[in-house]
C-alpha atoms as a PDB file:
ATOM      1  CA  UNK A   1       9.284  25.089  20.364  1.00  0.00           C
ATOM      2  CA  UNK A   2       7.655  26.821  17.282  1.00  0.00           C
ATOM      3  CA  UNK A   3      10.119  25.445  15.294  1.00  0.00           C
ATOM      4  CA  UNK A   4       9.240  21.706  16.316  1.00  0.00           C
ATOM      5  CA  UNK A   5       5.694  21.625  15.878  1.00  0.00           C
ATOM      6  CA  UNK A   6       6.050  23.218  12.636  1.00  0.00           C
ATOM      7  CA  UNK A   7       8.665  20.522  11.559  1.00  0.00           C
ATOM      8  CA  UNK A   8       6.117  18.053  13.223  1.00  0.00           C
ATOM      9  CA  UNK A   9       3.158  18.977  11.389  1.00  0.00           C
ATOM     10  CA  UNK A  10       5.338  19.335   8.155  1.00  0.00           C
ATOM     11  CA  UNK A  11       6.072  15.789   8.640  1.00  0.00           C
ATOM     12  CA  UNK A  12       2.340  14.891   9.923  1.00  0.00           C
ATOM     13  CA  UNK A  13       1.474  15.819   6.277  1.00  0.00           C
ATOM     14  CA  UNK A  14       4.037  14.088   4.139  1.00  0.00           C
ATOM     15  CA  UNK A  15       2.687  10.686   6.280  1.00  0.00           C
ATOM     16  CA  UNK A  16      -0.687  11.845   5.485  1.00  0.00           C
ATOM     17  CA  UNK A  17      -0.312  12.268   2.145  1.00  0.00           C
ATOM     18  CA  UNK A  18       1.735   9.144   1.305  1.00  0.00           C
ATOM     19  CA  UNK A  19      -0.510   7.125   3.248  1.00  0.00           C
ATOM     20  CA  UNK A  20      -3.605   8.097   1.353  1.00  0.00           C
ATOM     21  CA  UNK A  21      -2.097   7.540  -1.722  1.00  0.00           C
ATOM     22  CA  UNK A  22      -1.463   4.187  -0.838  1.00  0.00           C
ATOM     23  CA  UNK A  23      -4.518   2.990   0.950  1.00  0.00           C
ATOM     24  CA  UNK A  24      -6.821   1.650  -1.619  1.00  0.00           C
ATOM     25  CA  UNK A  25     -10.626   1.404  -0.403  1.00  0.00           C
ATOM     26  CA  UNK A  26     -13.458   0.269  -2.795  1.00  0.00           C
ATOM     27  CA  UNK A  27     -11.073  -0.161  -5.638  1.00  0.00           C
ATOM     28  CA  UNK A  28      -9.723   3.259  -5.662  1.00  0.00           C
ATOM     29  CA  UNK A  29      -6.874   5.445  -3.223  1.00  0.00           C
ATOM     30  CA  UNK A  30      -8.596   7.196  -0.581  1.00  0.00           C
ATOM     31  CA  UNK A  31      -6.799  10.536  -1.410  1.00  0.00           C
ATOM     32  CA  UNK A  32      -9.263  10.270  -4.481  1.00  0.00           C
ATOM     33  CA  UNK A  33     -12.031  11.244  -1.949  1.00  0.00           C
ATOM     34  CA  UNK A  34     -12.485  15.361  -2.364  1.00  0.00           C
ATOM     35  CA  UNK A  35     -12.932  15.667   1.458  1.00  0.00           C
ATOM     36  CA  UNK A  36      -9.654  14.300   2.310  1.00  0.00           C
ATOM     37  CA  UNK A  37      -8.347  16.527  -0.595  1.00  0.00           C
ATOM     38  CA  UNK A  38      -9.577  19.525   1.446  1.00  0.00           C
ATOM     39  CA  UNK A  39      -8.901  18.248   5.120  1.00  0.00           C
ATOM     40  CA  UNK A  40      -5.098  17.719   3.468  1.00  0.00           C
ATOM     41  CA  UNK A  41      -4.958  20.853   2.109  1.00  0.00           C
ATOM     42  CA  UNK A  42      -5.796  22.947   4.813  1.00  0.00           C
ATOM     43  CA  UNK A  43      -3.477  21.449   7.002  1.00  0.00           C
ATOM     44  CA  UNK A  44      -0.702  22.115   4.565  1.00  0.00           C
ATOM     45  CA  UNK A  45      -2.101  25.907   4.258  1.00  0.00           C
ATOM     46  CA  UNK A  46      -1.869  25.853   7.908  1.00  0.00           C
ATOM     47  CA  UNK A  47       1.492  24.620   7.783  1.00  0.00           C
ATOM     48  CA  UNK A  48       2.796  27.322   5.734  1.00  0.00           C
ATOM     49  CA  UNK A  49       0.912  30.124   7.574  1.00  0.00           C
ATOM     50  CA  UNK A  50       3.126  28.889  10.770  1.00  0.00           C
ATOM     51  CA  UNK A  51       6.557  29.193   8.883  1.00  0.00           C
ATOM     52  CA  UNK A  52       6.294  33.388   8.085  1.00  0.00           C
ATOM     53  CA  UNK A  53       5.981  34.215  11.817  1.00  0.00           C
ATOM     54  CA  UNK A  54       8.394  31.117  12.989  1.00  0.00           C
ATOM     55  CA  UNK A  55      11.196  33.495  10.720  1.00  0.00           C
ATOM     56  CA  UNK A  56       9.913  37.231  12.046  1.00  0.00           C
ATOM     57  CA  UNK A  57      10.107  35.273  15.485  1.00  0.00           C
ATOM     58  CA  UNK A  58      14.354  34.570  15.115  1.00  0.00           C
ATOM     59  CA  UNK A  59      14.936  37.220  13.284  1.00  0.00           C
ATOM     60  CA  UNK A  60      13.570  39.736  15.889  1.00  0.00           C
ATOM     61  CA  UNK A  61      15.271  37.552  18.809  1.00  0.00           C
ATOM     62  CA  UNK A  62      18.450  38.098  16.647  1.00  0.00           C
ATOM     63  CA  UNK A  63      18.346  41.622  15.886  1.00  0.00           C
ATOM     64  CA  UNK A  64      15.960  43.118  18.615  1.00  0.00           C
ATOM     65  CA  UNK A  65      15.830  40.129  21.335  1.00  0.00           C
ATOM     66  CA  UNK A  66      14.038  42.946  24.150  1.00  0.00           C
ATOM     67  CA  UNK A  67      10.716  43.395  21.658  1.00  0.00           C
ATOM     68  CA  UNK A  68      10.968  39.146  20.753  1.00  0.00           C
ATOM     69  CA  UNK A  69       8.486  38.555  23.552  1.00  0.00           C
ATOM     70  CA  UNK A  70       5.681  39.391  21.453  1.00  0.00           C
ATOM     71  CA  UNK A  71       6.685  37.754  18.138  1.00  0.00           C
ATOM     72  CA  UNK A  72       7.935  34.175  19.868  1.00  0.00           C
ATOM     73  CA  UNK A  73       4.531  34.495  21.624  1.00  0.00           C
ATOM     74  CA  UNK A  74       2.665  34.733  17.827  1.00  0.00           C
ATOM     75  CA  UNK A  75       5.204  31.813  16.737  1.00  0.00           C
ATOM     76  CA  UNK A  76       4.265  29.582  19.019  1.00  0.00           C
ATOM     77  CA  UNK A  77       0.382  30.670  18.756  1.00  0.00           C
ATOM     78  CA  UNK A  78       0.296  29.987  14.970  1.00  0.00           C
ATOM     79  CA  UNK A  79       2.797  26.684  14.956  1.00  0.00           C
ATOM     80  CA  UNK A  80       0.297  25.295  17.762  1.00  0.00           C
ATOM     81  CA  UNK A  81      -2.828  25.598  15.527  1.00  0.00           C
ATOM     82  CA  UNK A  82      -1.048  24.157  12.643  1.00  0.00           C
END
């Protein structure tokens, strides 16, 4: 499951990114304006906070699958707010 959203919200910012580039309002690409720049950004940031505890999540089910409950649990925790 933590492995889908993050692959969602991966995606979700490629889209976001292309389509801003592309968009032209007032003459100019709306990924000019500085507070999509930072909205963008953060979700990316977000993004790759998710992927660190997505791989300590199959590694531990791998290697030590009676402790995973607690890493899958953070996985999915940090995937969902990305």
């Amino acid at each position: 499951m933590a492995a889908q959203l993050i692959g969602l919200a991966e995606a979700m910012v490629d889209m976001t990114v292309q389509y801003t580039t592309e968009r032209h309002q007032f003459g100019r690409a709306i990924g000019a304006n500085q507070a999509l720049k930072h909205h963008m950004a953060n979700c990316a940031v977000k993004t790759e906070f998710a992927k660190p505890a997505l791989y300590r999540a199959a590694y531990t089910v791998s290697q030590r699958p009676v402790h995973a409950d607690f890493a899958v649990s953070h996985a999915k925790v940090a995937a969902g707010e990305a």
